[in-house]
Protein backbone atom coordinates (compact mmCIF):
# COMPACT_ATOMS: atom_id res chain seq x y z
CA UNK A 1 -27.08 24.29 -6.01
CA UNK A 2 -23.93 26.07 -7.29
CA UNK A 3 -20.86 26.56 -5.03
CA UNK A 4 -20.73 30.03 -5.65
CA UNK A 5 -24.22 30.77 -4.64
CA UNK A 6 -23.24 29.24 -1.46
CA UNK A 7 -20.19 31.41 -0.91
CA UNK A 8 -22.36 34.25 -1.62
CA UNK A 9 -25.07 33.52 0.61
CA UNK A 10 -22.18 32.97 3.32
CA UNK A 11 -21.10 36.67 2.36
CA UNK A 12 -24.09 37.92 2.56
CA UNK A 13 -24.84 36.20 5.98
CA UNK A 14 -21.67 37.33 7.47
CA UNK A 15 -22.21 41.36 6.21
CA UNK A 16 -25.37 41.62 6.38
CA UNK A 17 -25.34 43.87 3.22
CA UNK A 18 -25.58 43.07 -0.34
CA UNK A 19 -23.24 45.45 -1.32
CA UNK A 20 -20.30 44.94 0.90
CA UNK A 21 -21.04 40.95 -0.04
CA UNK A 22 -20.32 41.47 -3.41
CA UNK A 23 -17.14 43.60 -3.09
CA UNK A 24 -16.00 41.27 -0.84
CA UNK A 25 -16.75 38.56 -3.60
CA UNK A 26 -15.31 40.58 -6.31
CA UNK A 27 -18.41 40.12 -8.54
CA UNK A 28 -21.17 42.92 -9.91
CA UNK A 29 -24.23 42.99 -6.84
CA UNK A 30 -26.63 42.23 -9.91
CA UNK A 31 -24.99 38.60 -10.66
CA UNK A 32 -24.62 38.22 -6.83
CA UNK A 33 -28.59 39.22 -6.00
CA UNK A 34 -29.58 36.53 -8.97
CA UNK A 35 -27.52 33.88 -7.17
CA UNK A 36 -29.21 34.00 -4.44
CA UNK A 37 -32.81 34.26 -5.40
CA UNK A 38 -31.81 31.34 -7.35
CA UNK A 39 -30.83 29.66 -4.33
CA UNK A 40 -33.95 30.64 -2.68
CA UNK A 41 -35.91 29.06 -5.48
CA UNK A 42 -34.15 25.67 -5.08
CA UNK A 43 -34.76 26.11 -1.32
CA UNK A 44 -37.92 27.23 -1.36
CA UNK A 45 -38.36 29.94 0.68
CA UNK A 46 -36.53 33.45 1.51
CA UNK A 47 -33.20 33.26 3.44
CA UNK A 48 -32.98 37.03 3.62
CA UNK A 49 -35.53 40.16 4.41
CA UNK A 50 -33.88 43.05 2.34
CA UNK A 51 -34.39 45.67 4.67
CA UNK A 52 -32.32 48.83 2.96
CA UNK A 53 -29.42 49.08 4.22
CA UNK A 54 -29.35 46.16 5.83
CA UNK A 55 -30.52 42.60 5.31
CA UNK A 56 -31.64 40.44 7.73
CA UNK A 57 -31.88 36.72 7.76
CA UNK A 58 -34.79 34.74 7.71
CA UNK A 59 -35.26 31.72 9.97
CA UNK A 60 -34.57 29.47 7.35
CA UNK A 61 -31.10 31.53 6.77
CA UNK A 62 -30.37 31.06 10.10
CA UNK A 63 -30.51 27.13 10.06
CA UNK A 64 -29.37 27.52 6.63
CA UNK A 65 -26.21 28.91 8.20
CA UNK A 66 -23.83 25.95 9.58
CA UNK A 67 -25.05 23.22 7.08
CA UNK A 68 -23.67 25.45 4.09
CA UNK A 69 -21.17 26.35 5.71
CA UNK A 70 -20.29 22.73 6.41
CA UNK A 71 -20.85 22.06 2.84
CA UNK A 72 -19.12 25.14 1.42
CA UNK A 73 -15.62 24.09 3.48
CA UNK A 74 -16.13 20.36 2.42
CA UNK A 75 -15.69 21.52 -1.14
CA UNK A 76 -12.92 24.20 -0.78
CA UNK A 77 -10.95 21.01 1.70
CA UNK A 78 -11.44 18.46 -2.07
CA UNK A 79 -10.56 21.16 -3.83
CA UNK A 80 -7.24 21.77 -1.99
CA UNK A 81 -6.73 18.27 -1.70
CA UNK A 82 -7.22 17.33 -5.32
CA UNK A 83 -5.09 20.06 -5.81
CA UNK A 84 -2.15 18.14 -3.45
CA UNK A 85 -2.60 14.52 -5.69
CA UNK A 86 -2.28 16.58 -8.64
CA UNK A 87 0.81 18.31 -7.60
CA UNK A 88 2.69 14.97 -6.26
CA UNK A 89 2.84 17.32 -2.49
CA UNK A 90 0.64 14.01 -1.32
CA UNK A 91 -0.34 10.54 -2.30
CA UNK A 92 -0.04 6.93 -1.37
CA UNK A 93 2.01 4.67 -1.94
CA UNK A 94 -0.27 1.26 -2.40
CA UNK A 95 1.41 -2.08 -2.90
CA UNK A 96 1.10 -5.48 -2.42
CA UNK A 97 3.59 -7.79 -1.35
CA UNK A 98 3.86 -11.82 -0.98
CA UNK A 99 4.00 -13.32 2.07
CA UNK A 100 7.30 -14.23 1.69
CA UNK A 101 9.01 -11.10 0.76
CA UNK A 102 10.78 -9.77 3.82
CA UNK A 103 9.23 -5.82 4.46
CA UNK A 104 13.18 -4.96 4.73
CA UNK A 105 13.85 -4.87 1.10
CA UNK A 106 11.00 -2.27 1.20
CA UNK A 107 11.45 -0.03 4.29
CA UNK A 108 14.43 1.96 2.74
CA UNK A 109 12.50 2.82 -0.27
CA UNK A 110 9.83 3.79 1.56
CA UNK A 111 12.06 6.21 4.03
CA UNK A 112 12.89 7.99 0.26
CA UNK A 113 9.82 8.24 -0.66
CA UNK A 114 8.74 10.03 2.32
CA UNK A 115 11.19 12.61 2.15
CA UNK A 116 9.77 13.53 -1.58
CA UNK A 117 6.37 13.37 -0.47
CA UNK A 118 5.76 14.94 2.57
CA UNK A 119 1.78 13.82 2.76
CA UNK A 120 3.03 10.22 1.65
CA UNK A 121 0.24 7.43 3.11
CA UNK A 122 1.28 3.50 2.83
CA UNK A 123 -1.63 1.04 1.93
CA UNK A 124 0.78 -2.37 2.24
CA UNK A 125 -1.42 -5.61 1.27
CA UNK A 126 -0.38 -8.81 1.95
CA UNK A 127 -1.07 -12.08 0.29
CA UNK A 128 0.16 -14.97 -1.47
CA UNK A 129 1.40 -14.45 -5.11
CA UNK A 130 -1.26 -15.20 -7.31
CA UNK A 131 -3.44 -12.81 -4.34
CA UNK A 132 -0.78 -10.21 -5.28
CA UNK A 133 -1.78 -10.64 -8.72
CA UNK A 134 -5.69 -10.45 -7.96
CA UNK A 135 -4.93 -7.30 -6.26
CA UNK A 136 -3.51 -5.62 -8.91
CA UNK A 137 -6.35 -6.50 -11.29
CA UNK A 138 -8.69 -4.92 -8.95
CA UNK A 139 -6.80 -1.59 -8.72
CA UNK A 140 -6.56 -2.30 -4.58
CA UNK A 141 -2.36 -2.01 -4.95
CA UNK A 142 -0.46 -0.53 -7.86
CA UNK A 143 2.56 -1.75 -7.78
CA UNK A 144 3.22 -6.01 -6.81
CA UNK A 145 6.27 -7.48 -5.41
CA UNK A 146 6.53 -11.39 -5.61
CA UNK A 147 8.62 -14.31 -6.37
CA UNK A 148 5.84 -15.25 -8.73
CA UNK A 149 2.49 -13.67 -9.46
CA UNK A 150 0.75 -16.14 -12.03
CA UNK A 151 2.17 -14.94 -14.72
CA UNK A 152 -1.00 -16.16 -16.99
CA UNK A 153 -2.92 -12.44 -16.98
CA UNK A 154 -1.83 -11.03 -20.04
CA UNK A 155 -1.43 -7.16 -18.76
CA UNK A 156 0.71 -8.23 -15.71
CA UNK A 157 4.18 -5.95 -16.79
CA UNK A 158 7.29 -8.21 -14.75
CA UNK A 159 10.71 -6.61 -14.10
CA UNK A 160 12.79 -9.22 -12.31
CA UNK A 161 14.95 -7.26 -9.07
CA UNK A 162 17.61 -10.09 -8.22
CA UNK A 163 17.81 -13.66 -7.77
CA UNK A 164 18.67 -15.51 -4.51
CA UNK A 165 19.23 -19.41 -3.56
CA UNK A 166 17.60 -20.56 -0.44
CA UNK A 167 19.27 -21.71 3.09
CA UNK A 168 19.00 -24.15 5.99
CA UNK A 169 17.25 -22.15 9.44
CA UNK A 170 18.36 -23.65 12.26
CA UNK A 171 17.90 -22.31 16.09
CA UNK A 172 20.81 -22.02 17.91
CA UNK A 173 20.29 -24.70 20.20
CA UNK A 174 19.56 -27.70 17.78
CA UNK A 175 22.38 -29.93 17.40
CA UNK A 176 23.34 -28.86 13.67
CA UNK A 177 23.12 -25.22 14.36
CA UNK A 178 27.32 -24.96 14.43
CA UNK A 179 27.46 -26.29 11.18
CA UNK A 180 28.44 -24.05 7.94
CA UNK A 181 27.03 -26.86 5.49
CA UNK A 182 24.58 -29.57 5.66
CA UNK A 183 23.74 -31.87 3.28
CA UNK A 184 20.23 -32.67 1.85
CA UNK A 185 20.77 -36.21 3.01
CA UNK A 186 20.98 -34.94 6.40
CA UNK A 187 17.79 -33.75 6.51
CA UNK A 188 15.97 -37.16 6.51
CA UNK A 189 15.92 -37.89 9.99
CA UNK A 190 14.84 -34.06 11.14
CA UNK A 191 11.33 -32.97 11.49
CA UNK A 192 11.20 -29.86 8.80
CA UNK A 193 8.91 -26.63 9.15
CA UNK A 194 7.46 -26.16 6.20
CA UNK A 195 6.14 -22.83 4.77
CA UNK A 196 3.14 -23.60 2.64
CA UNK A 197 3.17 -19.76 2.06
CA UNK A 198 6.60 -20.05 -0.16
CA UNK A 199 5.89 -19.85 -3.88
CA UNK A 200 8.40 -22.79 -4.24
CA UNK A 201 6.79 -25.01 -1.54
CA UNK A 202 6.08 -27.27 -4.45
CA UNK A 203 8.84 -27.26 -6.04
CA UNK A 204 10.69 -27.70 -2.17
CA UNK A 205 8.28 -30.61 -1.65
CA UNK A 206 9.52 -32.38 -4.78
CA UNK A 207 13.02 -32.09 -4.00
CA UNK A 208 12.84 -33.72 -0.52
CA UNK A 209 10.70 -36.49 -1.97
CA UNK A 210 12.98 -37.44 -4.86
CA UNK A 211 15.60 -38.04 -2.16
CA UNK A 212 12.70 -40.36 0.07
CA UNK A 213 13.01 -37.73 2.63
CA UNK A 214 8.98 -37.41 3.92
CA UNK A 215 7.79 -34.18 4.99
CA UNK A 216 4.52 -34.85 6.07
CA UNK A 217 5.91 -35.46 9.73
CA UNK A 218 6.82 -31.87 9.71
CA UNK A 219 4.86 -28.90 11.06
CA UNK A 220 3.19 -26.26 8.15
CA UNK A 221 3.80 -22.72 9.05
CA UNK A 222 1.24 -20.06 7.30
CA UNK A 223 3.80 -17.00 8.39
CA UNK A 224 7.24 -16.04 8.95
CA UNK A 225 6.61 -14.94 12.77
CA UNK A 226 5.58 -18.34 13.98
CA UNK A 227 8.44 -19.89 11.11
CA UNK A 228 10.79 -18.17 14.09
CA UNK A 229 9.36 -19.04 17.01
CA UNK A 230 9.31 -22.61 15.97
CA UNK A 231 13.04 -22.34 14.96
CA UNK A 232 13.95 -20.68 18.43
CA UNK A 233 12.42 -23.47 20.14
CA UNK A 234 14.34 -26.32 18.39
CA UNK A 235 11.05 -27.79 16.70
CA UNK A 236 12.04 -28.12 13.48
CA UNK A 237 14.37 -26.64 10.42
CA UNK A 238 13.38 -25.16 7.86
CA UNK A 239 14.82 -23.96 4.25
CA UNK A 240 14.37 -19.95 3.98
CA UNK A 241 14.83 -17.91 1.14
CA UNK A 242 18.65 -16.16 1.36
CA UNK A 243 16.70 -12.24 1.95
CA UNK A 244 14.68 -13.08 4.89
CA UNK A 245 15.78 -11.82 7.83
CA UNK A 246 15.67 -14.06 11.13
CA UNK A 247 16.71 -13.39 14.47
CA UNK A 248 20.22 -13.63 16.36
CA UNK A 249 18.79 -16.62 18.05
CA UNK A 250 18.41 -18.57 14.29
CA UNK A 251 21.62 -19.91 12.71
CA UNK A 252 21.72 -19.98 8.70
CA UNK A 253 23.62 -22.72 6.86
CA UNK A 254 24.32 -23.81 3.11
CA UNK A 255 22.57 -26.37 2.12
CA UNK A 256 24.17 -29.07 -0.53
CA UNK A 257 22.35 -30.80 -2.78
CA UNK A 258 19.53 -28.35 -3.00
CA UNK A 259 19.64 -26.14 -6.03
CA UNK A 260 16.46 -24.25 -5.73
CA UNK A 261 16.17 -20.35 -6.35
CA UNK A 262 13.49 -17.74 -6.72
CA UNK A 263 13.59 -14.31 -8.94
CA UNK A 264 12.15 -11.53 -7.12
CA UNK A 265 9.98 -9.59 -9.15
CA UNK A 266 8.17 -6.24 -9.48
CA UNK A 267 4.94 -6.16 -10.96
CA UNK A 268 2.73 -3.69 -12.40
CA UNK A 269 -0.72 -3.33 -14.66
CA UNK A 270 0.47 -2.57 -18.41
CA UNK A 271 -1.30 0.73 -19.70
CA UNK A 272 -2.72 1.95 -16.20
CA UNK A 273 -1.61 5.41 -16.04
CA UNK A 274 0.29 6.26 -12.35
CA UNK A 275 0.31 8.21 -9.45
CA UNK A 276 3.45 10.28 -9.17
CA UNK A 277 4.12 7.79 -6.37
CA UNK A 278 3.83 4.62 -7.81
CA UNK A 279 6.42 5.93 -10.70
CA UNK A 280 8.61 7.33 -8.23
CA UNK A 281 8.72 4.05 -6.32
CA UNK A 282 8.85 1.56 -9.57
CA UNK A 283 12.12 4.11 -10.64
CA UNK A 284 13.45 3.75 -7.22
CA UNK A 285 13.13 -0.31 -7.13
CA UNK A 286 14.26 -1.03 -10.74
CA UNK A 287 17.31 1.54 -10.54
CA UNK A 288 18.48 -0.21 -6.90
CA UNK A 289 21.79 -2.31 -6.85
CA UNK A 290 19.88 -5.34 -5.27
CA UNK A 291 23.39 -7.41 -5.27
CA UNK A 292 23.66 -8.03 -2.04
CA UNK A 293 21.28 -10.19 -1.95
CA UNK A 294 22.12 -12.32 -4.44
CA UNK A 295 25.23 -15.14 -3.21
């Protein structure tokens, strides 16, 4: 079955007349009478009784009726909307982010891109870094942003954004909250929060434990949210990456003796051609004067 046959059955259906059909379809009455007695072949049966001047339909034109119709505006609605994608007028914007990058370094880019694409549709996916990296492989995001991504899969393109050093959390009621430094020594006889999310957990871990300060009386937190609400209720401190945001109730704090950073990166798939979107935002993200987050 041939769209066009379709759309000139519909004409047909609608006039009632063969003639006025084909005007209407701007195509010789011949070519439009074959169409359809093809399409009555593949249907098996008459949809029309050609009645001079007039046709009428059969009943299986009548029932034939809404389900072509459904199927004739299915096609002309991909049609227009593979037209859109094509264009750039839509798309989506699909990207995968660790659980430790803060959605704020995003949000702005995202505002930008909507004002370019007016149809724009977010698909954010969430993970830890080597799931960032998984995602990518399977084509779920197309563009990655992580502190690390397991940087073993030979097609994984890296463009470092900025690099930041990490702080001390504190909520505002514990008793060290008023201080601008603390030392790492300090931290021995404080029950830490750790975030087993962080791509430097490990290397976090090994710090604290070269200076015998144990860690395994702490509490693990698998997300930022309940990081907080742990913080805000004085259970704990914890050492937080200088780009997350926390809330007026958290105090932030240098702290000595710690030299531990992380290089945010963007990721991509090397030789996997891209959406209009996905170049727009990779431009947008590589081109940005990420200095401000960097002390």
């Amino acid at each position: 079955m041939e769209m066009h046959q379709v759309r000139y059955f519909l004409a047909v259906a609608r006039t009632l007349n063969f003639t006025r059909a084909a005007e209407e379809c701007h195509v010789a009455q011949p070519s439009l009478t074959r169409a359809i007695r093809q399409l009555e072949s593949e249907l098996g049966g008459d949809l029309f009784r050609r009645e001079r001047p007039h046709a009428q339909l059969t009943e299986l034109g009548q029932r034939m009726i809404p389900l072509l119709q459904k199927c004739y505006d299915s096609a002309l609605g991909a049609r227009s909307l593979a037209s859109s994608i094509k264009s750039g007028e839509i798309g989506a914007l699909r990207i995968a982010l660790s659980w430790t990058i803060d959605p704020a370094l995003v949000v702005p880019h995202v505002m930008e891109l909507v004002r370019h694409f007016s149809g724009l549709e977010l698909k954010f996916w969430r993970g830890t870094g080597a799931e960032v990296a998984e995602c990518l492989k399977r084509g779920d995001a197309e563009l990655g942003i992580a502190a690390s991504a397991g940087e073993g899969w030979e097609r994984l393109d890296r463009w470092p954004l900025f690099t930041e050093t990490f702080e001390l959390a504190i909520g505002a009621g514990h008793q060290l909250a008023d201080r601008a430094e603390i030392g790492l020594d300090e931290l021995r006889d404080q029950r830490i929060l750790v975030r087993t999310y962080c791509e430097q957990a490990a290397q976090f871990a090994e710090a604290l434990d070269s200076r015998d300060i144990r860690v395994d009386r702490g509490h693990e937190m698998t997300c930022e949210r309940d990081l907080f609400a742990l913080l805000e209720a004085n259970l704990g401190i914890a050492v937080v990456p200088h780009s997350v945001r926390a809330p007026e109730t958290v105090r932030r704090a240098q702290l000595k003796g710690l030299d531990l950073r992380r290089t945010i990166s963007l990721y991509g798939v090397a030789g996997r051609e891209r959406t209009a979107v996905g170049a727009a935002a990779m431009k947008m993200l590589r081109a940005y004067d990420w200095s401000k987050y960097v002390n």
